[in-house]
C-alpha atoms as a PDB file:
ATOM      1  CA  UNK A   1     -21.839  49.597  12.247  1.00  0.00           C
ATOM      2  CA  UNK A   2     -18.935  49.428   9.815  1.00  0.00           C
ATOM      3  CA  UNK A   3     -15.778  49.765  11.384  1.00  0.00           C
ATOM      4  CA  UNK A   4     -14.367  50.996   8.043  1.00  0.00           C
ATOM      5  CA  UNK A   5     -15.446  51.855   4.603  1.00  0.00           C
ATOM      6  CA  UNK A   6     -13.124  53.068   1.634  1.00  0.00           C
ATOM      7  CA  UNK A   7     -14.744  55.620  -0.910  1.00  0.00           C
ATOM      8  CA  UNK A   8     -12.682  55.557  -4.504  1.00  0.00           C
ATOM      9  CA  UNK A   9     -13.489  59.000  -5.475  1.00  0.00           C
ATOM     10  CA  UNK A  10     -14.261  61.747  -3.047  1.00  0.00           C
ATOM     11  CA  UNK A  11     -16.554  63.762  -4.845  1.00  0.00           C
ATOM     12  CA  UNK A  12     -19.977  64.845  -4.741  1.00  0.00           C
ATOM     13  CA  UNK A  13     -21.489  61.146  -4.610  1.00  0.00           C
ATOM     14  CA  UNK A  14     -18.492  59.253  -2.557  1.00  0.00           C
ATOM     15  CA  UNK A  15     -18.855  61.988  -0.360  1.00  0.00           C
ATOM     16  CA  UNK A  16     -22.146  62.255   0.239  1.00  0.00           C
ATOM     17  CA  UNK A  17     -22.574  58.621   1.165  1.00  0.00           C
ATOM     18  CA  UNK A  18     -19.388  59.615   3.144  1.00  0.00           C
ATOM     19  CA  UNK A  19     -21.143  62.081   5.164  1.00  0.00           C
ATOM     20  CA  UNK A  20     -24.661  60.784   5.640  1.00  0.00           C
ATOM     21  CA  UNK A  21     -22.981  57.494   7.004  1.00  0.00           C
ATOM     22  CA  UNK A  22     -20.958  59.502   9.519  1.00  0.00           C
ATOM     23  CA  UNK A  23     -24.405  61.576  10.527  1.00  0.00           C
ATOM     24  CA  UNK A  24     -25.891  58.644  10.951  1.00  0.00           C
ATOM     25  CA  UNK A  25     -23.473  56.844  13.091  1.00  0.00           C
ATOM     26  CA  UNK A  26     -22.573  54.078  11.318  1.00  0.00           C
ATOM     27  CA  UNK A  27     -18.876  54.269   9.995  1.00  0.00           C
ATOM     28  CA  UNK A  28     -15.870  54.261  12.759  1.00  0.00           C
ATOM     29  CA  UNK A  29     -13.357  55.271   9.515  1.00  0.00           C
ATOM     30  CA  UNK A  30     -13.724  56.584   6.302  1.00  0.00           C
ATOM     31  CA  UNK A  31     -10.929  56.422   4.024  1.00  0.00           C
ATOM     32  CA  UNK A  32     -10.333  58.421   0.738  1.00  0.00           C
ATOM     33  CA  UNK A  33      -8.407  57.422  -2.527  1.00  0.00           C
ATOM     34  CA  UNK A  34      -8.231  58.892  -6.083  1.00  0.00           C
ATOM     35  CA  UNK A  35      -6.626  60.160  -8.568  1.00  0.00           C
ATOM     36  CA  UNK A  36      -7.064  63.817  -7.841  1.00  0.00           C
ATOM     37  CA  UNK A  37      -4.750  64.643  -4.458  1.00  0.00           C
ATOM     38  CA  UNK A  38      -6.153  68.055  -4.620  1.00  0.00           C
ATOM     39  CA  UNK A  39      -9.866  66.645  -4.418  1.00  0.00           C
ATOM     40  CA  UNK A  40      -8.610  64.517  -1.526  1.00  0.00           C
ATOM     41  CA  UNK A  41      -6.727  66.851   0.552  1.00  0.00           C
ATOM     42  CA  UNK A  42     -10.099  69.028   0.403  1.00  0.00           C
ATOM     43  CA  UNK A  43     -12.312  65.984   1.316  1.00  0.00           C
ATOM     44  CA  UNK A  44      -9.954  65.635   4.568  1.00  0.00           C
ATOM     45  CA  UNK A  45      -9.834  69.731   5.562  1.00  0.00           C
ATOM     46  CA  UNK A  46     -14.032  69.385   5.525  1.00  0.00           C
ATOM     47  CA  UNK A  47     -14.163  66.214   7.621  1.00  0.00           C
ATOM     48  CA  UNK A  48     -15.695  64.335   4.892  1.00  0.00           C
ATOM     49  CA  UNK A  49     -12.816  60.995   5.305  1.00  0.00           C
ATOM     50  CA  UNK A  50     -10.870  60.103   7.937  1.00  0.00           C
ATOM     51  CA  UNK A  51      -7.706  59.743   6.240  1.00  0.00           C
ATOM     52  CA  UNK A  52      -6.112  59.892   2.862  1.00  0.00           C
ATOM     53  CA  UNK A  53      -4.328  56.906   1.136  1.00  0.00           C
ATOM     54  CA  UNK A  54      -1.792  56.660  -1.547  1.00  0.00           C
ATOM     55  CA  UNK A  55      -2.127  52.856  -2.390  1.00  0.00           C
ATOM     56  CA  UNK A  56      -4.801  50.438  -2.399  1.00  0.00           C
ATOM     57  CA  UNK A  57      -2.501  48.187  -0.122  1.00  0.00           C
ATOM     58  CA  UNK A  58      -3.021  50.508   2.827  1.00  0.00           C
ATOM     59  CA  UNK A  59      -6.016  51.623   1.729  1.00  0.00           C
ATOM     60  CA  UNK A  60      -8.171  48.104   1.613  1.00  0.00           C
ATOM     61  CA  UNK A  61      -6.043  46.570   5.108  1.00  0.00           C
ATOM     62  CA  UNK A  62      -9.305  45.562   7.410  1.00  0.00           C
ATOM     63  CA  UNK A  63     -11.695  47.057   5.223  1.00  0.00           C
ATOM     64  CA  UNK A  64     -15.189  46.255   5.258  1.00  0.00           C
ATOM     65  CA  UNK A  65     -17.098  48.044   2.194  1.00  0.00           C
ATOM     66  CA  UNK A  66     -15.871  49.500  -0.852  1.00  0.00           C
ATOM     67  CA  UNK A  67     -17.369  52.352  -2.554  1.00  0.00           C
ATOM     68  CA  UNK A  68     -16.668  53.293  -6.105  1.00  0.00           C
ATOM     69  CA  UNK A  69     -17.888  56.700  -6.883  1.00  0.00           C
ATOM     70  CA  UNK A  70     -15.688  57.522  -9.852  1.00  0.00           C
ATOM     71  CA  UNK A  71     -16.812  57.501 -14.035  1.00  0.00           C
ATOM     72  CA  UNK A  72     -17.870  54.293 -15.067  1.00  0.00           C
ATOM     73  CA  UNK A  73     -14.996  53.787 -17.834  1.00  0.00           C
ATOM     74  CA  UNK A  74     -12.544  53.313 -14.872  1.00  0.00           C
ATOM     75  CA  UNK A  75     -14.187  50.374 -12.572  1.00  0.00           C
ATOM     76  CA  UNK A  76     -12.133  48.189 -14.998  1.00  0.00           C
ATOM     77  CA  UNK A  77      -8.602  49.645 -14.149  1.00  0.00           C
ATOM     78  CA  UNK A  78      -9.906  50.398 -10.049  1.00  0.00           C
ATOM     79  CA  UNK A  79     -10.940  46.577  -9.714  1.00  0.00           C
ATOM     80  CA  UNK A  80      -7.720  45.731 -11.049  1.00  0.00           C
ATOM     81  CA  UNK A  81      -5.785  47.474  -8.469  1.00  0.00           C
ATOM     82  CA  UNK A  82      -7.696  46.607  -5.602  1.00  0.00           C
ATOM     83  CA  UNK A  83      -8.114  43.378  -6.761  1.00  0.00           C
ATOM     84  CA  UNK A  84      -4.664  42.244  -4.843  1.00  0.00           C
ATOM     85  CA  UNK A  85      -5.795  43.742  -1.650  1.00  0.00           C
ATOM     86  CA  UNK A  86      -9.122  42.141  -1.803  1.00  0.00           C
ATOM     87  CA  UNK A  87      -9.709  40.482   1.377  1.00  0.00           C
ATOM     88  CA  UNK A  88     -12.499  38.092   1.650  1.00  0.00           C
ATOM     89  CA  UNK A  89     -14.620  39.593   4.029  1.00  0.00           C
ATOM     90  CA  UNK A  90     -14.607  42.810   1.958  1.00  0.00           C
ATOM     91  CA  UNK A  91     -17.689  43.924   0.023  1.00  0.00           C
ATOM     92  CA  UNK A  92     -16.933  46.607  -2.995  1.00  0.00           C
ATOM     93  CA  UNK A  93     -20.283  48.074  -4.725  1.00  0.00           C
ATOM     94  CA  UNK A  94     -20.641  51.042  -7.352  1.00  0.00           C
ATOM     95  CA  UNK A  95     -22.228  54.165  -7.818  1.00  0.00           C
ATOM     96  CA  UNK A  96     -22.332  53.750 -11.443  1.00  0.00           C
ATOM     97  CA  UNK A  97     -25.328  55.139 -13.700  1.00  0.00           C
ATOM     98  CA  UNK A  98     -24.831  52.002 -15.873  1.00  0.00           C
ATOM     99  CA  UNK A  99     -24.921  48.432 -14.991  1.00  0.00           C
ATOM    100  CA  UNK A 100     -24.290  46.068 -17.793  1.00  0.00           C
ATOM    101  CA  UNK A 101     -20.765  47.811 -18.809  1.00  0.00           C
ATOM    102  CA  UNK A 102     -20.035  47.568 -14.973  1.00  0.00           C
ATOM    103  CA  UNK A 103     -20.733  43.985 -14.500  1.00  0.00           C
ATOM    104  CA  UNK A 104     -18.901  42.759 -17.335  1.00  0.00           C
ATOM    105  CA  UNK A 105     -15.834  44.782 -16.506  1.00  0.00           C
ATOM    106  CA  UNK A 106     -16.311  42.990 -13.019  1.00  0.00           C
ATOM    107  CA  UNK A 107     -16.540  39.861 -14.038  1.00  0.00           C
ATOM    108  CA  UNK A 108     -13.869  40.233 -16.409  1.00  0.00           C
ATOM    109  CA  UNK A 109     -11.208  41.703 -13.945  1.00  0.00           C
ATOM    110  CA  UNK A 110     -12.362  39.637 -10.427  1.00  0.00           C
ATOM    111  CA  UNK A 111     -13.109  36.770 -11.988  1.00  0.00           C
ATOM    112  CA  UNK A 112     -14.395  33.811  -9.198  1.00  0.00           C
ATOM    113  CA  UNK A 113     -13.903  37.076  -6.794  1.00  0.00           C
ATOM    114  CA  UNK A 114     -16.799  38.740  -8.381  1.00  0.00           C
ATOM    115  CA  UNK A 115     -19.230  36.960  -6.098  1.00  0.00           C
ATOM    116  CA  UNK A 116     -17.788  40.166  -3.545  1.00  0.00           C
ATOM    117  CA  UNK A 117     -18.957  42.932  -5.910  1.00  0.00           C
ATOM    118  CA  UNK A 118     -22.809  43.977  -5.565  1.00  0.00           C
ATOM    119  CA  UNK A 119     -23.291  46.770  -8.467  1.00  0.00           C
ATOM    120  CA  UNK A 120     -25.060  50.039  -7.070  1.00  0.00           C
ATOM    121  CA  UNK A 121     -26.435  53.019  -8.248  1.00  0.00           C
ATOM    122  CA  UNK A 122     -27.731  55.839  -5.771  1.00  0.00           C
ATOM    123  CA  UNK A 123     -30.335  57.853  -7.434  1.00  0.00           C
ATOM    124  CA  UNK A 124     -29.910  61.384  -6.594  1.00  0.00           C
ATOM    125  CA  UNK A 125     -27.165  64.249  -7.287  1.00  0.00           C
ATOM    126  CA  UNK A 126     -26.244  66.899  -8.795  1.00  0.00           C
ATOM    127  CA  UNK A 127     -24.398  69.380 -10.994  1.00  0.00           C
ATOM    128  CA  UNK A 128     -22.139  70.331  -8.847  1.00  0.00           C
ATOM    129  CA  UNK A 129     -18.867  68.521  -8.865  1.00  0.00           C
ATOM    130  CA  UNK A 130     -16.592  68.014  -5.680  1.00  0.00           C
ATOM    131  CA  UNK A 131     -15.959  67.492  -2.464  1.00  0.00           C
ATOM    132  CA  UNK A 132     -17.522  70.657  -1.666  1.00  0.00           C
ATOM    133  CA  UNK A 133     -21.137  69.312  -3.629  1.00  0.00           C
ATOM    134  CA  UNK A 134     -21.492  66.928  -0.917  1.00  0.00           C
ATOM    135  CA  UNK A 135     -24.416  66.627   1.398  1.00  0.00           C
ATOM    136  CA  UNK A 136     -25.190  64.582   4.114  1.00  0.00           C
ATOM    137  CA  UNK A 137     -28.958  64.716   3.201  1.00  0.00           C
ATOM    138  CA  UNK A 138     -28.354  64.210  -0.665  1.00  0.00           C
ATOM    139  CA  UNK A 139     -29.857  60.456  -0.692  1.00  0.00           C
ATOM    140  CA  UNK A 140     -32.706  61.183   2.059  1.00  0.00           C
ATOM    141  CA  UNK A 141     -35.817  59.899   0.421  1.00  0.00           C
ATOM    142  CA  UNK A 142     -34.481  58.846  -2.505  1.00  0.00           C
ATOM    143  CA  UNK A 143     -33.898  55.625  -4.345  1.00  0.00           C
ATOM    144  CA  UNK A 144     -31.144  53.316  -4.248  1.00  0.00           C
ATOM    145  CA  UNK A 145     -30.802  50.717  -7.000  1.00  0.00           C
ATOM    146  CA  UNK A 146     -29.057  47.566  -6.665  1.00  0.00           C
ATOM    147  CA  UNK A 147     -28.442  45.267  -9.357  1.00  0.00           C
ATOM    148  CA  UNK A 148     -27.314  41.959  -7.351  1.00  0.00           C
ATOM    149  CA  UNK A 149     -25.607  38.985  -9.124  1.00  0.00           C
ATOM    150  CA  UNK A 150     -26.701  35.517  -8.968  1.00  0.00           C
ATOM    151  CA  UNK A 151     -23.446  34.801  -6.969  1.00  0.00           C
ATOM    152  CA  UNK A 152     -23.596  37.592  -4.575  1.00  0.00           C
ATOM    153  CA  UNK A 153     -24.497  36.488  -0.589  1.00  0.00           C
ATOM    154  CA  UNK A 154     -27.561  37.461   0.568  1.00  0.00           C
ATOM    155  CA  UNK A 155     -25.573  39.242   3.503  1.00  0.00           C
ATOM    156  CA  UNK A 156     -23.472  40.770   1.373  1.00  0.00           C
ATOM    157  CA  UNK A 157     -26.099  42.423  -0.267  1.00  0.00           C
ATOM    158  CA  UNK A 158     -27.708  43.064   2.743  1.00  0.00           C
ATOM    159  CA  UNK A 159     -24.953  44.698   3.901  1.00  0.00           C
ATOM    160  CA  UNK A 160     -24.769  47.429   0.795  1.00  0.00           C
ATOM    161  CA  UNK A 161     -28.411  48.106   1.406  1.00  0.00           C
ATOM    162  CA  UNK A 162     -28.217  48.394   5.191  1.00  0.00           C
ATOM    163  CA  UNK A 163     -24.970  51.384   4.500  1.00  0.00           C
ATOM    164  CA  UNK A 164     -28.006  52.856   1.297  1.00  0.00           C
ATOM    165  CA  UNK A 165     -30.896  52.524   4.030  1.00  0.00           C
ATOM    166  CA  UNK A 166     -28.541  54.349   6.820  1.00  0.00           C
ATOM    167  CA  UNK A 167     -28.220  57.220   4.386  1.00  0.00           C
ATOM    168  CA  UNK A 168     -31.775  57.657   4.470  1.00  0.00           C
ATOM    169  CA  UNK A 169     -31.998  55.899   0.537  1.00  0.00           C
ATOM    170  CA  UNK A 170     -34.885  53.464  -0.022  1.00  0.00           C
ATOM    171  CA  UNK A 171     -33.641  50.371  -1.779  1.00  0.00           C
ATOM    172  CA  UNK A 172     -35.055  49.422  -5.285  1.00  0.00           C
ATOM    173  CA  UNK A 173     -33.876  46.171  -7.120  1.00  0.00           C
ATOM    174  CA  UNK A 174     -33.401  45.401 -10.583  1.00  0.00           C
ATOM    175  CA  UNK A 175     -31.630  43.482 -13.302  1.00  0.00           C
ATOM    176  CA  UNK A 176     -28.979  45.322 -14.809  1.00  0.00           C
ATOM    177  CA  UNK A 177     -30.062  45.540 -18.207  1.00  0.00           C
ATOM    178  CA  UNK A 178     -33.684  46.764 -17.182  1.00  0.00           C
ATOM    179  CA  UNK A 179     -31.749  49.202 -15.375  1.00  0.00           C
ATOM    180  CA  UNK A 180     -30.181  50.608 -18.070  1.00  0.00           C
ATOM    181  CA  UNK A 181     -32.907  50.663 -20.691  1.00  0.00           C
ATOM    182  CA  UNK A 182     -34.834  52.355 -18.137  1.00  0.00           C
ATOM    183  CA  UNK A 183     -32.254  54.886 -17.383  1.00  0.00           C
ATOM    184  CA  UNK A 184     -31.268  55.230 -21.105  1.00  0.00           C
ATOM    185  CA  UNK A 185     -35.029  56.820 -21.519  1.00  0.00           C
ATOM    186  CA  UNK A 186     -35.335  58.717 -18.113  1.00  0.00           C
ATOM    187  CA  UNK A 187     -32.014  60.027 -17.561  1.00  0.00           C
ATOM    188  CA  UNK A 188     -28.817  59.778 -20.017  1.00  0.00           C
ATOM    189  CA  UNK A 189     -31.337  60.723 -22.893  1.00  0.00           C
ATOM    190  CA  UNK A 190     -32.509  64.432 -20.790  1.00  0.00           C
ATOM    191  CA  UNK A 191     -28.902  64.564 -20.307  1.00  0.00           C
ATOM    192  CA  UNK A 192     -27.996  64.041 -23.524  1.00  0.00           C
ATOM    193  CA  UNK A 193     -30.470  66.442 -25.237  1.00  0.00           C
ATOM    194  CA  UNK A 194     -29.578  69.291 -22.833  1.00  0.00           C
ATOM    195  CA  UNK A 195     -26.054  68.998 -24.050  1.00  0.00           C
ATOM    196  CA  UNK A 196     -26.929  69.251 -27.306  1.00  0.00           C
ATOM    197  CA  UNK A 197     -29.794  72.367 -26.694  1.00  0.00           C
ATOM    198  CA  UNK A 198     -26.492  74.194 -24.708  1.00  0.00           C
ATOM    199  CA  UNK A 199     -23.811  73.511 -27.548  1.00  0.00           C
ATOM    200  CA  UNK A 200     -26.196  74.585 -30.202  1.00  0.00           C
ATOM    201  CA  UNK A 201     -26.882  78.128 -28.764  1.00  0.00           C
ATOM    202  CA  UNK A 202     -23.698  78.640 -27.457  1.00  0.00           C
ATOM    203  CA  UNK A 203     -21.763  78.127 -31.449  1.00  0.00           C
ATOM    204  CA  UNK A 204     -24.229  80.574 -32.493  1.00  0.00           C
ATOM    205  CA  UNK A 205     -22.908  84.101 -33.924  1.00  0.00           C
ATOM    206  CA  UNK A 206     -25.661  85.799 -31.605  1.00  0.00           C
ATOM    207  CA  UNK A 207     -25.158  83.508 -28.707  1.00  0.00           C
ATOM    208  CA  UNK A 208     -24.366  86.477 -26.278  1.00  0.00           C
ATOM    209  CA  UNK A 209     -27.746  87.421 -27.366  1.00  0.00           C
ATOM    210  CA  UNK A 210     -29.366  84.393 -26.426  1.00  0.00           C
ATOM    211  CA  UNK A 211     -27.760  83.437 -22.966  1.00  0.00           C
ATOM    212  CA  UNK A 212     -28.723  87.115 -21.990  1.00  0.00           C
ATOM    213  CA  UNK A 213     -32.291  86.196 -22.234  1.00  0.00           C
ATOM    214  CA  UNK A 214     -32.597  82.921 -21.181  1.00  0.00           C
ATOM    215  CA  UNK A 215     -35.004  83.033 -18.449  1.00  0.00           C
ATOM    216  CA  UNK A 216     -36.292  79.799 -15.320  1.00  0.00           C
ATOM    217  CA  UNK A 217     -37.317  77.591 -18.327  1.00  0.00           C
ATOM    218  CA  UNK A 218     -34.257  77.151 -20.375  1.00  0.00           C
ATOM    219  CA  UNK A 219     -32.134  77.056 -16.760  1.00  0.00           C
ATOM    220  CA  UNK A 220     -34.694  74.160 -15.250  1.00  0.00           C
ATOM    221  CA  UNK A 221     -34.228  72.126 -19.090  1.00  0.00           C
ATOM    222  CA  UNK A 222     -30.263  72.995 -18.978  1.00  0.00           C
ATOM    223  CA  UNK A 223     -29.431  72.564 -15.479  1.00  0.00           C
ATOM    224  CA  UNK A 224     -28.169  69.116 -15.823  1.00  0.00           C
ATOM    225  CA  UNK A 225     -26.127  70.504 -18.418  1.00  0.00           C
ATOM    226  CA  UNK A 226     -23.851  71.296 -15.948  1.00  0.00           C
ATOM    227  CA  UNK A 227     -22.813  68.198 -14.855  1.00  0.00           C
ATOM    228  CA  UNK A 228     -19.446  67.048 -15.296  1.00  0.00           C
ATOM    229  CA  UNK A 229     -18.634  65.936 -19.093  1.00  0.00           C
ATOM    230  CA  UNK A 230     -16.154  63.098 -18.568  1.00  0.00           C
ATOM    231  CA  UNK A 231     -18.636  61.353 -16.627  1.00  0.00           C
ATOM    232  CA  UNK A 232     -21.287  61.606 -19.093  1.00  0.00           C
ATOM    233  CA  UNK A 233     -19.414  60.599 -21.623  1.00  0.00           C
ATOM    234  CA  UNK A 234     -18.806  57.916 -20.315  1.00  0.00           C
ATOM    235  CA  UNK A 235     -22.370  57.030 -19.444  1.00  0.00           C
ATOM    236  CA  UNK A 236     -23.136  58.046 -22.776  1.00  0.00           C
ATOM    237  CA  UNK A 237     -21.052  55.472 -23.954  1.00  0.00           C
ATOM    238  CA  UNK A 238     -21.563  52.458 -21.557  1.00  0.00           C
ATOM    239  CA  UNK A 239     -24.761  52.580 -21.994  1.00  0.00           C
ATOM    240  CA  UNK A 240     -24.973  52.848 -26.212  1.00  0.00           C
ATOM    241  CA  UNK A 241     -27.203  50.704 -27.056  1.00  0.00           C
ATOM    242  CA  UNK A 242     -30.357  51.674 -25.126  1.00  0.00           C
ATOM    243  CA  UNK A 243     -29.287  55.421 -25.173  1.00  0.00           C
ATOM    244  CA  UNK A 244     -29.589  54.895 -29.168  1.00  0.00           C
ATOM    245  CA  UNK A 245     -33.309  52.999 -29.111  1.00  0.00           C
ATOM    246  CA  UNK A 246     -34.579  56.105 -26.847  1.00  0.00           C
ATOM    247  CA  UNK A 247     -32.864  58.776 -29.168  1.00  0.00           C
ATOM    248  CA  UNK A 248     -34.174  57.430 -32.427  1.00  0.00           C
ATOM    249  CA  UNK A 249     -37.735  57.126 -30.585  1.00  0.00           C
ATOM    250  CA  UNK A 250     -37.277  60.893 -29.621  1.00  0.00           C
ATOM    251  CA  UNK A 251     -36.138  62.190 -32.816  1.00  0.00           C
ATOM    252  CA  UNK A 252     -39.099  60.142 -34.653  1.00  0.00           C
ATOM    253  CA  UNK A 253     -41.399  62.125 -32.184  1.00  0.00           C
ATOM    254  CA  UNK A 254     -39.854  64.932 -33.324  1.00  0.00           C
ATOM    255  CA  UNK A 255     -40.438  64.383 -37.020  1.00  0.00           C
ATOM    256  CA  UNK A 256     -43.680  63.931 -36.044  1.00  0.00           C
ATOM    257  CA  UNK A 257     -44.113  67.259 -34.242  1.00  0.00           C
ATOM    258  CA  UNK A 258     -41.945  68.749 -36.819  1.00  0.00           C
ATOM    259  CA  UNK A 259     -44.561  67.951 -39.749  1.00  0.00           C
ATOM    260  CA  UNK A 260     -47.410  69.304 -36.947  1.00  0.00           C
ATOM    261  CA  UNK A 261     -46.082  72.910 -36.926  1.00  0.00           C
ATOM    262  CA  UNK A 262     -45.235  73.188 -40.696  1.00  0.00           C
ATOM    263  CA  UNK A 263     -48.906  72.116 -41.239  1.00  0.00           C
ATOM    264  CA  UNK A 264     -49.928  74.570 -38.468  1.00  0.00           C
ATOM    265  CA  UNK A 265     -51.932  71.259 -37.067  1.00  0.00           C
ATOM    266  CA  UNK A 266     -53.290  73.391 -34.077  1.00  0.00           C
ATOM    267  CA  UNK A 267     -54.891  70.329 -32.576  1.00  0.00           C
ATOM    268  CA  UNK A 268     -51.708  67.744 -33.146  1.00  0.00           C
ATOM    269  CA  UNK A 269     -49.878  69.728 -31.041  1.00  0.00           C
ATOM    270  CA  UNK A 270     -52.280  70.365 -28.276  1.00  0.00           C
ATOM    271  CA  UNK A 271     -52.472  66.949 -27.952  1.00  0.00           C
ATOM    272  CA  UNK A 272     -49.563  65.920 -27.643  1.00  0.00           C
ATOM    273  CA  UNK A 273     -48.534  68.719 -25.156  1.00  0.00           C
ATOM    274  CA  UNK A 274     -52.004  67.731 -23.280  1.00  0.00           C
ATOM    275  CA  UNK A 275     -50.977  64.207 -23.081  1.00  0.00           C
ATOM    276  CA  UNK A 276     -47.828  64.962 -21.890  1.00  0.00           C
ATOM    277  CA  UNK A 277     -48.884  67.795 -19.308  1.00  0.00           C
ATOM    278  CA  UNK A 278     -50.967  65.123 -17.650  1.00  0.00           C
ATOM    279  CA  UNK A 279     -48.640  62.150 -17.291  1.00  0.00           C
ATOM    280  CA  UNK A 280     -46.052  64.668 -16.108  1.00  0.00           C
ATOM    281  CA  UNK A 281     -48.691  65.861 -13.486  1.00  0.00           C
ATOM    282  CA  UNK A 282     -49.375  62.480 -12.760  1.00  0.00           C
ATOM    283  CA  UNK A 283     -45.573  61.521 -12.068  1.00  0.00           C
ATOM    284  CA  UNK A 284     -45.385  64.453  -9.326  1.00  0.00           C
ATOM    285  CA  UNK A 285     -48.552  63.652  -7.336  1.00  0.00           C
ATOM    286  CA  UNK A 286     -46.868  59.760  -7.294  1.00  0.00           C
ATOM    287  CA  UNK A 287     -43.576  61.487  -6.195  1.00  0.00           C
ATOM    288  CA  UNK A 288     -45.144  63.543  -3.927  1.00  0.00           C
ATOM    289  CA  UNK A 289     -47.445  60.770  -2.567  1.00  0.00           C
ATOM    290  CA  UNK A 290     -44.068  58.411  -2.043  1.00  0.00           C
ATOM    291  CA  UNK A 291     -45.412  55.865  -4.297  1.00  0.00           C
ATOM    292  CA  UNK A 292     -43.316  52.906  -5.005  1.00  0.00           C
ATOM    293  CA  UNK A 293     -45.028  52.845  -8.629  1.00  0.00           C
ATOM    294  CA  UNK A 294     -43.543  56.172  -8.991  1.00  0.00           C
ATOM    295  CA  UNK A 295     -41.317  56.221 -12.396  1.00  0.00           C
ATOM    296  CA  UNK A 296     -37.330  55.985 -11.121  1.00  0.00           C
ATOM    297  CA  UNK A 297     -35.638  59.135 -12.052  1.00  0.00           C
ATOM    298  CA  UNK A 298     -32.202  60.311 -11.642  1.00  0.00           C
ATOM    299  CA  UNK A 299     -31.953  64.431  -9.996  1.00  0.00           C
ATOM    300  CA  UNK A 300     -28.991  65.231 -12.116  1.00  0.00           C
END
């Protein structure tokens, strides 16, 4: 039981962990702070916190975990005004999509204090945006990553993973930068290319034309599309690097497949979308199954 927890941005993924810990019995007070007082004032009127703070003063007084569920270019600048208010029985963790760029920012901002941060990264959401996108079942089933650091406490790690496990999440661990080379390949890169399949149509002259017969398989490839820009730039970005070693390997796959159709190699293709029919069908009976070898994937 955590008498009180602190969620730094309200929105679909602060309050989702928000709800599921109140459905599960396990928070006495949740407290909400952001920049957005609009987004906060809405997270109050649907019971998702507790109470709204101004300052981090009042805001971090007796608490025991910190959640930061707000764009990754901005744990930097949060850390730094919490940082102050830091008490040392208080554990903060992230919901960031990348690691590395976290933990340095950490490191750099809470310096001996960093052994209190334990870097997190629930796998599951959305495209909505919001306090109204949250669920209380959003992270049933689904993986939570943590990305410990050597000088984190066991029981402060524990104690990140107990609040995950409480919202039904199933913990995973890894280093942070296998986290984000995997991640660079099976989620920022989809995200990426459905961006770019989106802003291509939509700057063409006929574009009305297009949207008005898209049909279920350019809305399942676009979906994620949706999501909220500012945060994916800022994934985008954070995570440069790997995101660039799994876009050159796409685009080289391309070529490839590119050269196939203007030869009209029949067979090239087929086996390439043969191979690929079969690992995908493979991934969904692991999913399905609940295997633990099943590949991490992020349902944005």
């Amino acid at each position: 039981m955590l008498d009180k927890i602190v969620i730094v941005g309200v929105g679909l993924i602060g309050g989702s962990f928000a709800l599921a810990l109140k459905r599960a019995g396990q928070v006495r007070e949740v407290v909400g702070i952001g920049r957005h007082p609009e987004a906060l004032a809405r997270a109050l009127a649907l019971g998702i916190i507790d109470r709204v703070c101004d300052d981090y003063a009042d805001a971090m007084d007796n608490a025991d975990l910190v959640l930061l569920a707000a764009p990754v270019a901005q744990t930097g600048p949060i850390l730094a005004a919490l940082l102050p208010h830091l008490a040392p029985g208080t554990v903060v963790t992230d919901a960031g999509s990348t690691k590395c760029d976290v933990v340095a920012a950490a490191r750099a901002v809470l310096g001996e204090r960093v052994a209190q941060f334990v870097p997190g990264h629930p796998i599951a959401g959305s495209e909505a945006n919001g306090p109204d996108a949250a669920l209380a079942g959003l992270y049933q089933g689904k993986k939570a990553v943590l990305t410990p650091l050597p000088e984190n406490a066991a029981s402060d790690v524990e104690r990140v993973a107990a609040a995950w496990r409480a919202c039904g999440a199933v913990i995973h661990q890894l280093t942070p930068e296998d986290h984000d080379r995997v991640f660079a390949a099976v989620s920022h890169l989809p995200h990426l290319l459905a961006y770019a399949l989106v802003d291509d149509l939509a700057g063409k002259p006929h574009a009305d034309m297009l949207f008005q017969y898209a049909a279920s398989g350019f809305r399942d490839f676009t979906r994620i599309a949706g999501s909220s820009p500012e945060m994916w730039r800022d994934i985008s970005l954070a995570n440069q690097a790997a995101l660039l070693t799994e876009l050159d390997a796409y685009l080289a796959q391309l070529t490839t497949m590119r050269a196939m159709l203007a030869a009209g190699d029949g067979a090239g293709l087929h086996d390439i979308y043969a191979n690929a029919q079969r690992a995908r069908h493979e991934w969904q009976i692991a999913i399905e199954a609940g295997s633990t070898r099943a590949p991490i994937q992020e349902n944005t």
